[in-house]
Protein backbone atom coordinates (compact mmCIF):
# COMPACT_ATOMS: atom_id res chain seq x y z
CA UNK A 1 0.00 0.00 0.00
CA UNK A 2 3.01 2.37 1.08
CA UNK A 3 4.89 1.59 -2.55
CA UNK A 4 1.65 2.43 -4.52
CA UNK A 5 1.09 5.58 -2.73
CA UNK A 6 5.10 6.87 -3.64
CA UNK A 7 4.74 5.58 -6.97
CA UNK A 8 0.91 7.67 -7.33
CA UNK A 9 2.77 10.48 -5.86
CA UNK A 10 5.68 9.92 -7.86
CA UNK A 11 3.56 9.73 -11.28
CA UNK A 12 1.85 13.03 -9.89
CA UNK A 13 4.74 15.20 -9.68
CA UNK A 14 6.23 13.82 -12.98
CA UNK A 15 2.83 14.32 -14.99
CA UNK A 16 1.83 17.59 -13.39
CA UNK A 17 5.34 19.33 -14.02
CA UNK A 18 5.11 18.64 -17.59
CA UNK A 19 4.57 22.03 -19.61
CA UNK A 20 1.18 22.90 -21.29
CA UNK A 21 1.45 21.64 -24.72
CA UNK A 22 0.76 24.32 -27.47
CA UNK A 23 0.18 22.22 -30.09
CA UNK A 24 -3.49 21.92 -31.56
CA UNK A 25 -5.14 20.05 -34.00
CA UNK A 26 -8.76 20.09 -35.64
CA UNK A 27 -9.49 17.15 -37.98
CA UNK A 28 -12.99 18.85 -38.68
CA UNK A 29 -14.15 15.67 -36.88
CA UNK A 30 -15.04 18.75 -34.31
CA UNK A 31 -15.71 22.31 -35.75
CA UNK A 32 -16.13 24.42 -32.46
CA UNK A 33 -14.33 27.92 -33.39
CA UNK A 34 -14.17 27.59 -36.94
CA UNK A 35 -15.99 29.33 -39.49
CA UNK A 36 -17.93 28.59 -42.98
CA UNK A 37 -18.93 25.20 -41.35
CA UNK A 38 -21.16 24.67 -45.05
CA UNK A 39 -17.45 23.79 -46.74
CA UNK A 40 -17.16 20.69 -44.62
CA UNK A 41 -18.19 17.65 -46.48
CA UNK A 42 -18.23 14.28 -45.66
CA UNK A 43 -16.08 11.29 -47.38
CA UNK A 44 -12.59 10.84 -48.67
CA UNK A 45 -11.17 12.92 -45.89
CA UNK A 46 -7.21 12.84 -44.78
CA UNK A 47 -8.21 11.01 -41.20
CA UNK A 48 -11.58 10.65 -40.09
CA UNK A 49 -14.92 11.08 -42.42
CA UNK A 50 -15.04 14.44 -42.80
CA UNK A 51 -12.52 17.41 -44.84
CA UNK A 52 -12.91 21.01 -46.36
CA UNK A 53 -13.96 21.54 -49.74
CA UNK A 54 -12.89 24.52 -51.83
CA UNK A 55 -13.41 25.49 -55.21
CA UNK A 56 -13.35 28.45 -57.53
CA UNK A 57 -17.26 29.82 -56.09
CA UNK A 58 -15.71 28.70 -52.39
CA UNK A 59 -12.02 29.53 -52.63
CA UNK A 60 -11.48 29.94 -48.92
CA UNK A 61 -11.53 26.85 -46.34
CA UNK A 62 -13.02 27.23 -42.96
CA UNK A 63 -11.17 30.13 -40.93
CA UNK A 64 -9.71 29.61 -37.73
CA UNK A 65 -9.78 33.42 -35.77
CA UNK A 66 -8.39 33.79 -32.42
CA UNK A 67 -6.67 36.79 -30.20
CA UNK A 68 -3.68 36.87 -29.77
CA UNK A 69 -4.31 37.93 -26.16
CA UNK A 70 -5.82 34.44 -26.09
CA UNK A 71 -2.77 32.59 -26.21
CA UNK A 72 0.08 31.69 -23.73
CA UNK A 73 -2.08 33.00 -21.02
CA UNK A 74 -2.25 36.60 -21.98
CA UNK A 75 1.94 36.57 -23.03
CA UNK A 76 3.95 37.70 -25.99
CA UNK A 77 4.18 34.70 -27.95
CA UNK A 78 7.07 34.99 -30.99
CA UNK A 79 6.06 32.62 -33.85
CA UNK A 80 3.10 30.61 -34.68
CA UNK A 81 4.02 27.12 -37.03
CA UNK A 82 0.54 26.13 -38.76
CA UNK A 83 0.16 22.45 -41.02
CA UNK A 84 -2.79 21.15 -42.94
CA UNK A 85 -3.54 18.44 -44.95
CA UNK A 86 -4.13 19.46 -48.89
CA UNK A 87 -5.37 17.28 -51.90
CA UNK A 88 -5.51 18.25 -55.23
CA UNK A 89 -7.84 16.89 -57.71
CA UNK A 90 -6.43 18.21 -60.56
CA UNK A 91 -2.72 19.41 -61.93
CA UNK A 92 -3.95 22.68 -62.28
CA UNK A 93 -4.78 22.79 -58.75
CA UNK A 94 -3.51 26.18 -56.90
CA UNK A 95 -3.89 26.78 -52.81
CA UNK A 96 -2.29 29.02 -50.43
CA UNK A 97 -1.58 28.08 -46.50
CA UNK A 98 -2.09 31.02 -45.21
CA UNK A 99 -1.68 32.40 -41.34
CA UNK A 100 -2.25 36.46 -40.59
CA UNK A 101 -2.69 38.36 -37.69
CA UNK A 102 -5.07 40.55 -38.20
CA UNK A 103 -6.21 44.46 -36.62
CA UNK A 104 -8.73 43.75 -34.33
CA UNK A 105 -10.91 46.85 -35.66
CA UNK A 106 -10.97 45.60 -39.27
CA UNK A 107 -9.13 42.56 -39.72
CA UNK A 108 -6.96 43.85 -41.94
CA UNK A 109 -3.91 41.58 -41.87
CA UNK A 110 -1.11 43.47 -40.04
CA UNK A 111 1.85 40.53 -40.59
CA UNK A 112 1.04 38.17 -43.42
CA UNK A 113 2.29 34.93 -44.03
CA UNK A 114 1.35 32.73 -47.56
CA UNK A 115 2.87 29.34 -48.28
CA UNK A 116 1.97 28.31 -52.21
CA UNK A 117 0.83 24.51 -51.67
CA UNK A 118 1.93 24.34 -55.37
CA UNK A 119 5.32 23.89 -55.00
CA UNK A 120 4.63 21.24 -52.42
CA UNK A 121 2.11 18.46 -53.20
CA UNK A 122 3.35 15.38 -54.16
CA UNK A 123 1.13 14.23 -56.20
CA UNK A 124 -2.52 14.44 -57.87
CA UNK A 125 -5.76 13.14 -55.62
CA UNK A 126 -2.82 12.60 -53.02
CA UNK A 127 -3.01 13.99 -49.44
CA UNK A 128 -0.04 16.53 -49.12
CA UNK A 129 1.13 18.14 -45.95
CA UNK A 130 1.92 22.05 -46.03
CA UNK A 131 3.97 23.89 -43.41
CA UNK A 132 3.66 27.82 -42.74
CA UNK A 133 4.49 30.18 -40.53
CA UNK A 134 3.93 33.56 -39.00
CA UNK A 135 6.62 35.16 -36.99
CA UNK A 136 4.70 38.11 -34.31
CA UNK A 137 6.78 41.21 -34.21
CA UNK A 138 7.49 41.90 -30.57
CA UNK A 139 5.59 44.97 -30.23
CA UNK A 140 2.43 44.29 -31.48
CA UNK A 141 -1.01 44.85 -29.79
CA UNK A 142 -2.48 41.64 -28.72
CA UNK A 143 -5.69 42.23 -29.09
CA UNK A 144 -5.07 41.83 -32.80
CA UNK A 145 -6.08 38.43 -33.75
CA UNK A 146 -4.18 35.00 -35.50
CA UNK A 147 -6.53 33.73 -38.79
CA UNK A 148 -5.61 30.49 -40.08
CA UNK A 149 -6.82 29.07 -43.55
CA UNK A 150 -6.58 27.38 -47.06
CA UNK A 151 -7.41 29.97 -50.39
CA UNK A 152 -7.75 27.99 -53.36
CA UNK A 153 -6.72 30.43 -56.43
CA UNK A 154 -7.33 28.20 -59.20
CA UNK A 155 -10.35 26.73 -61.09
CA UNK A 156 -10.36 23.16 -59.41
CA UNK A 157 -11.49 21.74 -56.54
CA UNK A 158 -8.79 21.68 -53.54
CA UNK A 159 -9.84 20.07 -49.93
CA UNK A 160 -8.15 20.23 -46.53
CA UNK A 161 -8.11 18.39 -43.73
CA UNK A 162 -6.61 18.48 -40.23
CA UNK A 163 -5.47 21.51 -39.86
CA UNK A 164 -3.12 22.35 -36.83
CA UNK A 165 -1.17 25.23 -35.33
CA UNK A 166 1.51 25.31 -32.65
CA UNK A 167 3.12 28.52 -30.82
CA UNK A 168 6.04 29.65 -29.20
């Protein structure tokens, strides 16, 4: 009874020392804080049933938006890393990654960050991961706010699928 007490105690201390882990992922299995929920179609989806479809009517993927002052508890944090899954249907396929922070009054973006998925997909009707990031200028109001998504700028249908960010 003693041993399994220390090693419960043990375990405790270990586990709750750990830092918070700033890594998050939606898999549009769950949609909570994400916008243009109409996009998200069931089927042939990276992991999961369900992905984002964009097109040349729909060119922009569901939109993650959050404050800055949101993250890290409220602290300066100094780059945000953001991944999503991408499939093109066609060769002529063309997508952006992109990740802005935005003015809080208009959302005008502020610092702007585009990564062409173009240059990165392996192949055609192939799920493709695509890296971006933003780097946040150290003086920069944080009630400004991160947005996070996909802009399809060609004729073809492009999906998306678990798309995550992480932040330091």
């Amino acid at each position: 009874m003693k041993y399994s007490f220390r090693l419960f105690t043990l375990l405790l201390f270990v586990f709750g020392c750990t830092s918070k882990n700033n890594e998050h992922l939606n898999d549009l299995e769950n949609i909570d804080g994400w916008f243009q929920h109409p996009q998200i179609k069931a089927g042939f989806a990276h992991s999961g049933e369900y992905y984002c479809y964009t097109d040349d009517i729909n060119p922009y993927s569901i939109t993650f938006r959050k404050k800055l002052l949101d993250f890290n508890e409220g602290k300066q944090i100094k780059q945000i890393i953001v991944n999503a899954w991408i499939l093109f249907t066609n060769k002529d396929c063309k997508a952006a990654l992109v990740a802005s922070i935005d003015s809080s009054e208009h959302f005008i973006p502020v610092v702007y960050s585009s990564t062409d998925a173009t240059k990165q997909i392996t192949g055609i009707e192939q799920w493709t991961q695509i890296k971006t990031q933003v780097d946040i200028p150290e003086k920069i109001d944080l009630n400004n706010y991160i947005s996070i998504y996909v802009k399809n700028n060609g004729n073809y249908p492009v999906l998306i699928d678990d798309i995550s960010y992480s932040y330091y």
